[in-house]
C-alpha atoms as a PDB file:
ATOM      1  CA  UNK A   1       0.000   0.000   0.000  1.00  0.00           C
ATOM      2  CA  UNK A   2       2.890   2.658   1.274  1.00  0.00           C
ATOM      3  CA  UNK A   3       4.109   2.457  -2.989  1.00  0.00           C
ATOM      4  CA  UNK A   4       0.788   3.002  -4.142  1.00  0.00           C
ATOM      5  CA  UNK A   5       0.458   6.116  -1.212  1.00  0.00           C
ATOM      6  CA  UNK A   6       3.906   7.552  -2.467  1.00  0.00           C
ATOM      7  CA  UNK A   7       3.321   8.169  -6.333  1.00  0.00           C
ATOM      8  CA  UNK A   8      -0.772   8.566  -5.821  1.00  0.00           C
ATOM      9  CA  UNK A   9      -1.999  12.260  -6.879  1.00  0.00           C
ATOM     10  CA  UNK A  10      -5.211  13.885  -7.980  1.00  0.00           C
ATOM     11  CA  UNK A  11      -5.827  13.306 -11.692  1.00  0.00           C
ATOM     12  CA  UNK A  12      -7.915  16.173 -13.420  1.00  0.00           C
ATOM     13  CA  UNK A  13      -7.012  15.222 -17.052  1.00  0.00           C
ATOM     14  CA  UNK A  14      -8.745  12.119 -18.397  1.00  0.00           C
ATOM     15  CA  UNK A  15      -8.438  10.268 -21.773  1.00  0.00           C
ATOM     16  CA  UNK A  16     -11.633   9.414 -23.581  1.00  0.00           C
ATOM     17  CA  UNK A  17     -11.359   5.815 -23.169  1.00  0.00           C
ATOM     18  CA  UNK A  18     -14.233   4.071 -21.000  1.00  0.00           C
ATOM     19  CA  UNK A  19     -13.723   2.290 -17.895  1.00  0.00           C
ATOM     20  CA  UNK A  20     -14.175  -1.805 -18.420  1.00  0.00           C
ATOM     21  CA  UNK A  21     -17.462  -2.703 -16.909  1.00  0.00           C
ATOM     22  CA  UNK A  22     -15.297  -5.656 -14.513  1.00  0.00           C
ATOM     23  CA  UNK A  23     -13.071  -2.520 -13.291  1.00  0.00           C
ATOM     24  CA  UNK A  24     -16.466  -0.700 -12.286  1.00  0.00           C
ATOM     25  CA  UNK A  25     -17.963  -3.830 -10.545  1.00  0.00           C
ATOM     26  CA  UNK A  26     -14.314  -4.240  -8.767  1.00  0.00           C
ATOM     27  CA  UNK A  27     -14.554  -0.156  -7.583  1.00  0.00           C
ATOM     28  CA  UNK A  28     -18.536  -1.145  -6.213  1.00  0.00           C
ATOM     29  CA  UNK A  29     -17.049  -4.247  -4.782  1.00  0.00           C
ATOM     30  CA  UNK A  30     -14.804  -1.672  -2.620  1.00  0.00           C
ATOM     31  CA  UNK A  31     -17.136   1.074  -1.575  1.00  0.00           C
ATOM     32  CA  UNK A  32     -19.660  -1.678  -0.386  1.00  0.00           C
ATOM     33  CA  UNK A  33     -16.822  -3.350   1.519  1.00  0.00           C
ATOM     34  CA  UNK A  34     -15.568   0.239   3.360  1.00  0.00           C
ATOM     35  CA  UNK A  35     -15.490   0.178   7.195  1.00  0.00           C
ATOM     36  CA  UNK A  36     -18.560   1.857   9.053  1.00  0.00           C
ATOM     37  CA  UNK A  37     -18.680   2.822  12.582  1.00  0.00           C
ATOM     38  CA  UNK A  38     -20.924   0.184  14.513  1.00  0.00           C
ATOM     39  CA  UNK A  39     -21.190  -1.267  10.843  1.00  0.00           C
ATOM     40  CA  UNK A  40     -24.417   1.334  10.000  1.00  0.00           C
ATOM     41  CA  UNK A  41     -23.080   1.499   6.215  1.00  0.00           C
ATOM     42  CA  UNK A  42     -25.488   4.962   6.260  1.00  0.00           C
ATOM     43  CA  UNK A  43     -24.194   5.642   2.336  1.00  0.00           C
ATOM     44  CA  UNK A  44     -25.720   5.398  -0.918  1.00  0.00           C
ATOM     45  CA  UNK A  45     -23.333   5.752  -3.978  1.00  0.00           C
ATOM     46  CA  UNK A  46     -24.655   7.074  -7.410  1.00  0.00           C
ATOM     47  CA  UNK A  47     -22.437   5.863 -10.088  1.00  0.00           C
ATOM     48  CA  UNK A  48     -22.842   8.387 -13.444  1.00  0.00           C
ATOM     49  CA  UNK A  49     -21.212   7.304 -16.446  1.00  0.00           C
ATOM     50  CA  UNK A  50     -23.751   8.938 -18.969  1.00  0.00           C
ATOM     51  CA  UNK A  51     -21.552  12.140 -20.458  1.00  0.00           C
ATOM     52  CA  UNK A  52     -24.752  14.525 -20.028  1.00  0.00           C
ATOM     53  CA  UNK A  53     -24.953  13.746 -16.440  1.00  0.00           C
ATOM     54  CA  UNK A  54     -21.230  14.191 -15.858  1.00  0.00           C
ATOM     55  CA  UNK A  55     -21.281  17.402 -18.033  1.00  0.00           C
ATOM     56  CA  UNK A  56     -24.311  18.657 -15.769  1.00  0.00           C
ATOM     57  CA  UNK A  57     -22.734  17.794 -12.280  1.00  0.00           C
ATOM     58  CA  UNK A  58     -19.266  19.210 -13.581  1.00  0.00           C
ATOM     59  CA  UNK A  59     -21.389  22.835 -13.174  1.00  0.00           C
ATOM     60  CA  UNK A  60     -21.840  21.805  -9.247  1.00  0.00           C
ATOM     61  CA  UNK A  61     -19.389  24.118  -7.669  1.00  0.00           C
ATOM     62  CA  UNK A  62     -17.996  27.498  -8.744  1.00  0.00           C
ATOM     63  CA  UNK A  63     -14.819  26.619  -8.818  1.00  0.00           C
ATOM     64  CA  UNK A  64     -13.432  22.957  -8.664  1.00  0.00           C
ATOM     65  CA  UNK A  65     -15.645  20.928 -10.601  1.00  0.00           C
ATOM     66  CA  UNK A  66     -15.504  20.975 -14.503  1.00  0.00           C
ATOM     67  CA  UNK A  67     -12.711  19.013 -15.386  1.00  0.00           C
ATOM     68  CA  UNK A  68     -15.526  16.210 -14.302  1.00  0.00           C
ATOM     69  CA  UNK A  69     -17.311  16.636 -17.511  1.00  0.00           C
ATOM     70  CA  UNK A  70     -14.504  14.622 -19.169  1.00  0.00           C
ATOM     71  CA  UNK A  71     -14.114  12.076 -16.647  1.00  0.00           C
ATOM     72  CA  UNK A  72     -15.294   8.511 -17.731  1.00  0.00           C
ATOM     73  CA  UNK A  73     -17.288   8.050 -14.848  1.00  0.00           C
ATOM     74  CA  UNK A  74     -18.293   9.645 -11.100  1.00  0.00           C
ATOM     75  CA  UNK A  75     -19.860   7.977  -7.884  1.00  0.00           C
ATOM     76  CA  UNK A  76     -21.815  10.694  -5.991  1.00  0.00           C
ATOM     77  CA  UNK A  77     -21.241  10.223  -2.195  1.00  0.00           C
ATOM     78  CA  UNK A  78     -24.538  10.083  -0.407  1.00  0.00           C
ATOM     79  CA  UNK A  79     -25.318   9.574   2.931  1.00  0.00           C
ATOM     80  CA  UNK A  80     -28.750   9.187   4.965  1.00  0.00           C
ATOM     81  CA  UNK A  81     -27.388  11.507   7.440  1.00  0.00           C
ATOM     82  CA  UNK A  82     -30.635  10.292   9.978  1.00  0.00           C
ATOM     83  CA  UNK A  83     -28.590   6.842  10.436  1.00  0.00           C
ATOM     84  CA  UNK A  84     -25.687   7.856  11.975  1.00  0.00           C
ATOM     85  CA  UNK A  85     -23.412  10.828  13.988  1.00  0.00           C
ATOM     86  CA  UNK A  86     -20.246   9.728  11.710  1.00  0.00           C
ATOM     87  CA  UNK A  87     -21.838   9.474   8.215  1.00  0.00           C
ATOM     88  CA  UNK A  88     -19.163  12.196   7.463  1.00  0.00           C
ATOM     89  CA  UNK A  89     -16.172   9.755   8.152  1.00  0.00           C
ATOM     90  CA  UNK A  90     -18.225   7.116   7.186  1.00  0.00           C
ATOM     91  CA  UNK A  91     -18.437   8.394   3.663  1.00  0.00           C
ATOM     92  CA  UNK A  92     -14.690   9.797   3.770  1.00  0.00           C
ATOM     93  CA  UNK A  93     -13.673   6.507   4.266  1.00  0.00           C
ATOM     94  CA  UNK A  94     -15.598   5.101   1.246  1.00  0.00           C
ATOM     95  CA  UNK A  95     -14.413   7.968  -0.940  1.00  0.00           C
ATOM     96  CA  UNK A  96     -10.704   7.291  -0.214  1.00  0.00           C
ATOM     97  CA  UNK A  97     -10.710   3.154  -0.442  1.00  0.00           C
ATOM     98  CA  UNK A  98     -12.669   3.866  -4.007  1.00  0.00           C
ATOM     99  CA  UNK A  99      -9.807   5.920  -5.207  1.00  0.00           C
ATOM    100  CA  UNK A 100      -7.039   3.791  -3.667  1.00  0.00           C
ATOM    101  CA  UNK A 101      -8.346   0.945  -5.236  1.00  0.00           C
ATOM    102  CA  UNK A 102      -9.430   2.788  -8.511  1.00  0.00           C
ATOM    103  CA  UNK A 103      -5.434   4.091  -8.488  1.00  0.00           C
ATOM    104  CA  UNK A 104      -4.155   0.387  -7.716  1.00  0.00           C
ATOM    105  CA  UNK A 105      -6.122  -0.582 -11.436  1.00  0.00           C
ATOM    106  CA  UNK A 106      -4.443   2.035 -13.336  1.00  0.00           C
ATOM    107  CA  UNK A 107      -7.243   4.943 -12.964  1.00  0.00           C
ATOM    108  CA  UNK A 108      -7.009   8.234 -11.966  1.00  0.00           C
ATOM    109  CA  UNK A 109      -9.509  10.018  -9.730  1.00  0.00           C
ATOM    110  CA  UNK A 110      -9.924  13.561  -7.960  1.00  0.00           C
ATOM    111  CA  UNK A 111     -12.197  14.269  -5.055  1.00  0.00           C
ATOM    112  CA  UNK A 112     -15.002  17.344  -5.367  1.00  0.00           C
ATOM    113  CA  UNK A 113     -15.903  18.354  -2.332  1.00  0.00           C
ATOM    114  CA  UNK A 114     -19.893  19.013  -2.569  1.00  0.00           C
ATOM    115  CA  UNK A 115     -20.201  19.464   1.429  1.00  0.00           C
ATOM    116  CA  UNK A 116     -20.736  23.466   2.279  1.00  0.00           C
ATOM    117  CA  UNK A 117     -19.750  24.383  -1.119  1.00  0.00           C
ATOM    118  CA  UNK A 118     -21.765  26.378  -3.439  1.00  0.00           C
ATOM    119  CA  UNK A 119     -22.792  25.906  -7.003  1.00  0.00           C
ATOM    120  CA  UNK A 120     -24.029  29.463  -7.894  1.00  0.00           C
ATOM    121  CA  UNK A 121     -24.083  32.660  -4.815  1.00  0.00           C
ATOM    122  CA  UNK A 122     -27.796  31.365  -4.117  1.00  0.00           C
ATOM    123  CA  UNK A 123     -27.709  27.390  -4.280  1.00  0.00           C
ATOM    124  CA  UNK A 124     -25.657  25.089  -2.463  1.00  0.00           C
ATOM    125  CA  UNK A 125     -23.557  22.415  -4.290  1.00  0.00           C
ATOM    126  CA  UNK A 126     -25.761  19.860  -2.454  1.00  0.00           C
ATOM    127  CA  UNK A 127     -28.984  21.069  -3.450  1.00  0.00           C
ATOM    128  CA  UNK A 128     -27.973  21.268  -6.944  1.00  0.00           C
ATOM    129  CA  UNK A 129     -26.518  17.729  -6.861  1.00  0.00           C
ATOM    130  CA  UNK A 130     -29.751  16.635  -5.329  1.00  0.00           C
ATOM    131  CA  UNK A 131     -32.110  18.235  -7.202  1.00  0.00           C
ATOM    132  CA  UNK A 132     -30.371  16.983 -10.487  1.00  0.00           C
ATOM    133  CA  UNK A 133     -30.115  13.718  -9.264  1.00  0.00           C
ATOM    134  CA  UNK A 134     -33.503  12.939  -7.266  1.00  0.00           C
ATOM    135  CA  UNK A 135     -31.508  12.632  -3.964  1.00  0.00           C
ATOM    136  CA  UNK A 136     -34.289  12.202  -1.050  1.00  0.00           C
ATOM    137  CA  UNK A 137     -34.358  15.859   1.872  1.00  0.00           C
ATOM    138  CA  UNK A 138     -33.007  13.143   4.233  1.00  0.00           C
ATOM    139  CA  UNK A 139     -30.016  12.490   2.572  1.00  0.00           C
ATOM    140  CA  UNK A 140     -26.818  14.196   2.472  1.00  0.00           C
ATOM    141  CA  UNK A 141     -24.207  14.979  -0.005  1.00  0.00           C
ATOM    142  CA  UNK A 142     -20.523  14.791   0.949  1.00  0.00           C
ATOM    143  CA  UNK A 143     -18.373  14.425  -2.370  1.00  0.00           C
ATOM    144  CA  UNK A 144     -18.133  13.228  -5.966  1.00  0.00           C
ATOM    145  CA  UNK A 145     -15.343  11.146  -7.181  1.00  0.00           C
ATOM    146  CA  UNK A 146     -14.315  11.805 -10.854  1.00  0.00           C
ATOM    147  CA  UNK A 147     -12.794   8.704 -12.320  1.00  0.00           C
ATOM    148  CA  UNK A 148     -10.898   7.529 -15.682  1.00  0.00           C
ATOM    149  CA  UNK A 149      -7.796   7.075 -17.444  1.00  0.00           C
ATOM    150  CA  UNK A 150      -5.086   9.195 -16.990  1.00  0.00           C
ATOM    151  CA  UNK A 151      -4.302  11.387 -19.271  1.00  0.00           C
ATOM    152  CA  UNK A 152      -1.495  13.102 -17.220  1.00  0.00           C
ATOM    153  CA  UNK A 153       0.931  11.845 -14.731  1.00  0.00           C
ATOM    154  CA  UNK A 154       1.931  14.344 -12.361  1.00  0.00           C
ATOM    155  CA  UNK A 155       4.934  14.216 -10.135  1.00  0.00           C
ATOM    156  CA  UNK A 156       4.630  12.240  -6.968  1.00  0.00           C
ATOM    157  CA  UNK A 157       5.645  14.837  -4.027  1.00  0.00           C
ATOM    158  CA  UNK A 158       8.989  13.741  -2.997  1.00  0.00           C
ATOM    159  CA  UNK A 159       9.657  12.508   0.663  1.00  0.00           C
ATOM    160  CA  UNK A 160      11.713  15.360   1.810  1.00  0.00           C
ATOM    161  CA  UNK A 161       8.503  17.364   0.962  1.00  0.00           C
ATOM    162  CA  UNK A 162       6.983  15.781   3.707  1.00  0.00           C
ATOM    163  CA  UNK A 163       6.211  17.861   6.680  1.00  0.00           C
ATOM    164  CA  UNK A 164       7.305  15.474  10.036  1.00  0.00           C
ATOM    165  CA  UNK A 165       6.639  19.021  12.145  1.00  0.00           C
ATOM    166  CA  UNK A 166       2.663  17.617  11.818  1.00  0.00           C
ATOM    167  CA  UNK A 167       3.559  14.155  14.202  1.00  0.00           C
ATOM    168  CA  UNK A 168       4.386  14.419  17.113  1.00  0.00           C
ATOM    169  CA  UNK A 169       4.861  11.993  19.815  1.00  0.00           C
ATOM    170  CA  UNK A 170       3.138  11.312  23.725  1.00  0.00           C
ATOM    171  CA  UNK A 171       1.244  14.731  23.074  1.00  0.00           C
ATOM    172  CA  UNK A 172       0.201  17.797  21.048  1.00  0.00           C
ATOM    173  CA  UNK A 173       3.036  19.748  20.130  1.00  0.00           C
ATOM    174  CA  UNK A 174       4.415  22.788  17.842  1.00  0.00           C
ATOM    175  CA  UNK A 175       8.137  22.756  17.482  1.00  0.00           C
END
Protein backbone atom coordinates (compact mmCIF):
# COMPACT_ATOMS: atom_id res chain seq x y z
CA UNK A 1 0.00 0.00 0.00
CA UNK A 2 2.89 2.66 1.27
CA UNK A 3 4.11 2.46 -2.99
CA UNK A 4 0.79 3.00 -4.14
CA UNK A 5 0.46 6.12 -1.21
CA UNK A 6 3.91 7.55 -2.47
CA UNK A 7 3.32 8.17 -6.33
CA UNK A 8 -0.77 8.57 -5.82
CA UNK A 9 -2.00 12.26 -6.88
CA UNK A 10 -5.21 13.89 -7.98
CA UNK A 11 -5.83 13.31 -11.69
CA UNK A 12 -7.91 16.17 -13.42
CA UNK A 13 -7.01 15.22 -17.05
CA UNK A 14 -8.74 12.12 -18.40
CA UNK A 15 -8.44 10.27 -21.77
CA UNK A 16 -11.63 9.41 -23.58
CA UNK A 17 -11.36 5.81 -23.17
CA UNK A 18 -14.23 4.07 -21.00
CA UNK A 19 -13.72 2.29 -17.90
CA UNK A 20 -14.18 -1.80 -18.42
CA UNK A 21 -17.46 -2.70 -16.91
CA UNK A 22 -15.30 -5.66 -14.51
CA UNK A 23 -13.07 -2.52 -13.29
CA UNK A 24 -16.47 -0.70 -12.29
CA UNK A 25 -17.96 -3.83 -10.55
CA UNK A 26 -14.31 -4.24 -8.77
CA UNK A 27 -14.55 -0.16 -7.58
CA UNK A 28 -18.54 -1.15 -6.21
CA UNK A 29 -17.05 -4.25 -4.78
CA UNK A 30 -14.80 -1.67 -2.62
CA UNK A 31 -17.14 1.07 -1.57
CA UNK A 32 -19.66 -1.68 -0.39
CA UNK A 33 -16.82 -3.35 1.52
CA UNK A 34 -15.57 0.24 3.36
CA UNK A 35 -15.49 0.18 7.20
CA UNK A 36 -18.56 1.86 9.05
CA UNK A 37 -18.68 2.82 12.58
CA UNK A 38 -20.92 0.18 14.51
CA UNK A 39 -21.19 -1.27 10.84
CA UNK A 40 -24.42 1.33 10.00
CA UNK A 41 -23.08 1.50 6.21
CA UNK A 42 -25.49 4.96 6.26
CA UNK A 43 -24.19 5.64 2.34
CA UNK A 44 -25.72 5.40 -0.92
CA UNK A 45 -23.33 5.75 -3.98
CA UNK A 46 -24.66 7.07 -7.41
CA UNK A 47 -22.44 5.86 -10.09
CA UNK A 48 -22.84 8.39 -13.44
CA UNK A 49 -21.21 7.30 -16.45
CA UNK A 50 -23.75 8.94 -18.97
CA UNK A 51 -21.55 12.14 -20.46
CA UNK A 52 -24.75 14.52 -20.03
CA UNK A 53 -24.95 13.75 -16.44
CA UNK A 54 -21.23 14.19 -15.86
CA UNK A 55 -21.28 17.40 -18.03
CA UNK A 56 -24.31 18.66 -15.77
CA UNK A 57 -22.73 17.79 -12.28
CA UNK A 58 -19.27 19.21 -13.58
CA UNK A 59 -21.39 22.84 -13.17
CA UNK A 60 -21.84 21.80 -9.25
CA UNK A 61 -19.39 24.12 -7.67
CA UNK A 62 -18.00 27.50 -8.74
CA UNK A 63 -14.82 26.62 -8.82
CA UNK A 64 -13.43 22.96 -8.66
CA UNK A 65 -15.64 20.93 -10.60
CA UNK A 66 -15.50 20.98 -14.50
CA UNK A 67 -12.71 19.01 -15.39
CA UNK A 68 -15.53 16.21 -14.30
CA UNK A 69 -17.31 16.64 -17.51
CA UNK A 70 -14.50 14.62 -19.17
CA UNK A 71 -14.11 12.08 -16.65
CA UNK A 72 -15.29 8.51 -17.73
CA UNK A 73 -17.29 8.05 -14.85
CA UNK A 74 -18.29 9.64 -11.10
CA UNK A 75 -19.86 7.98 -7.88
CA UNK A 76 -21.82 10.69 -5.99
CA UNK A 77 -21.24 10.22 -2.20
CA UNK A 78 -24.54 10.08 -0.41
CA UNK A 79 -25.32 9.57 2.93
CA UNK A 80 -28.75 9.19 4.97
CA UNK A 81 -27.39 11.51 7.44
CA UNK A 82 -30.64 10.29 9.98
CA UNK A 83 -28.59 6.84 10.44
CA UNK A 84 -25.69 7.86 11.98
CA UNK A 85 -23.41 10.83 13.99
CA UNK A 86 -20.25 9.73 11.71
CA UNK A 87 -21.84 9.47 8.22
CA UNK A 88 -19.16 12.20 7.46
CA UNK A 89 -16.17 9.76 8.15
CA UNK A 90 -18.22 7.12 7.19
CA UNK A 91 -18.44 8.39 3.66
CA UNK A 92 -14.69 9.80 3.77
CA UNK A 93 -13.67 6.51 4.27
CA UNK A 94 -15.60 5.10 1.25
CA UNK A 95 -14.41 7.97 -0.94
CA UNK A 96 -10.70 7.29 -0.21
CA UNK A 97 -10.71 3.15 -0.44
CA UNK A 98 -12.67 3.87 -4.01
CA UNK A 99 -9.81 5.92 -5.21
CA UNK A 100 -7.04 3.79 -3.67
CA UNK A 101 -8.35 0.95 -5.24
CA UNK A 102 -9.43 2.79 -8.51
CA UNK A 103 -5.43 4.09 -8.49
CA UNK A 104 -4.16 0.39 -7.72
CA UNK A 105 -6.12 -0.58 -11.44
CA UNK A 106 -4.44 2.04 -13.34
CA UNK A 107 -7.24 4.94 -12.96
CA UNK A 108 -7.01 8.23 -11.97
CA UNK A 109 -9.51 10.02 -9.73
CA UNK A 110 -9.92 13.56 -7.96
CA UNK A 111 -12.20 14.27 -5.06
CA UNK A 112 -15.00 17.34 -5.37
CA UNK A 113 -15.90 18.35 -2.33
CA UNK A 114 -19.89 19.01 -2.57
CA UNK A 115 -20.20 19.46 1.43
CA UNK A 116 -20.74 23.47 2.28
CA UNK A 117 -19.75 24.38 -1.12
CA UNK A 118 -21.77 26.38 -3.44
CA UNK A 119 -22.79 25.91 -7.00
CA UNK A 120 -24.03 29.46 -7.89
CA UNK A 121 -24.08 32.66 -4.82
CA UNK A 122 -27.80 31.37 -4.12
CA UNK A 123 -27.71 27.39 -4.28
CA UNK A 124 -25.66 25.09 -2.46
CA UNK A 125 -23.56 22.42 -4.29
CA UNK A 126 -25.76 19.86 -2.45
CA UNK A 127 -28.98 21.07 -3.45
CA UNK A 128 -27.97 21.27 -6.94
CA UNK A 129 -26.52 17.73 -6.86
CA UNK A 130 -29.75 16.64 -5.33
CA UNK A 131 -32.11 18.24 -7.20
CA UNK A 132 -30.37 16.98 -10.49
CA UNK A 133 -30.11 13.72 -9.26
CA UNK A 134 -33.50 12.94 -7.27
CA UNK A 135 -31.51 12.63 -3.96
CA UNK A 136 -34.29 12.20 -1.05
CA UNK A 137 -34.36 15.86 1.87
CA UNK A 138 -33.01 13.14 4.23
CA UNK A 139 -30.02 12.49 2.57
CA UNK A 140 -26.82 14.20 2.47
CA UNK A 141 -24.21 14.98 0.00
CA UNK A 142 -20.52 14.79 0.95
CA UNK A 143 -18.37 14.43 -2.37
CA UNK A 144 -18.13 13.23 -5.97
CA UNK A 145 -15.34 11.15 -7.18
CA UNK A 146 -14.32 11.80 -10.85
CA UNK A 147 -12.79 8.70 -12.32
CA UNK A 148 -10.90 7.53 -15.68
CA UNK A 149 -7.80 7.08 -17.44
CA UNK A 150 -5.09 9.20 -16.99
CA UNK A 151 -4.30 11.39 -19.27
CA UNK A 152 -1.49 13.10 -17.22
CA UNK A 153 0.93 11.84 -14.73
CA UNK A 154 1.93 14.34 -12.36
CA UNK A 155 4.93 14.22 -10.14
CA UNK A 156 4.63 12.24 -6.97
CA UNK A 157 5.65 14.84 -4.03
CA UNK A 158 8.99 13.74 -3.00
CA UNK A 159 9.66 12.51 0.66
CA UNK A 160 11.71 15.36 1.81
CA UNK A 161 8.50 17.36 0.96
CA UNK A 162 6.98 15.78 3.71
CA UNK A 163 6.21 17.86 6.68
CA UNK A 164 7.30 15.47 10.04
CA UNK A 165 6.64 19.02 12.14
CA UNK A 166 2.66 17.62 11.82
CA UNK A 167 3.56 14.16 14.20
CA UNK A 168 4.39 14.42 17.11
CA UNK A 169 4.86 11.99 19.82
CA UNK A 170 3.14 11.31 23.72
CA UNK A 171 1.24 14.73 23.07
CA UNK A 172 0.20 17.80 21.05
CA UNK A 173 3.04 19.75 20.13
CA UNK A 174 4.42 22.79 17.84
CA UNK A 175 8.14 22.76 17.48
Amino acid sequence: MLPLLRIRRSIRKFTKQKIEHSIMDILCEALLRSQSSRNIKPWHFILIDDKTQLKHLAAAKKHGSAFLKDAAAAFVIVADNSKSDVWIEDCSIAAMQLQLTADSLGLGSCWIQIRNRMATETITSEDYVKDHLEIPENHSVLAIIALGHPAETPAPHPQDSLDYSKISRGRFFIG
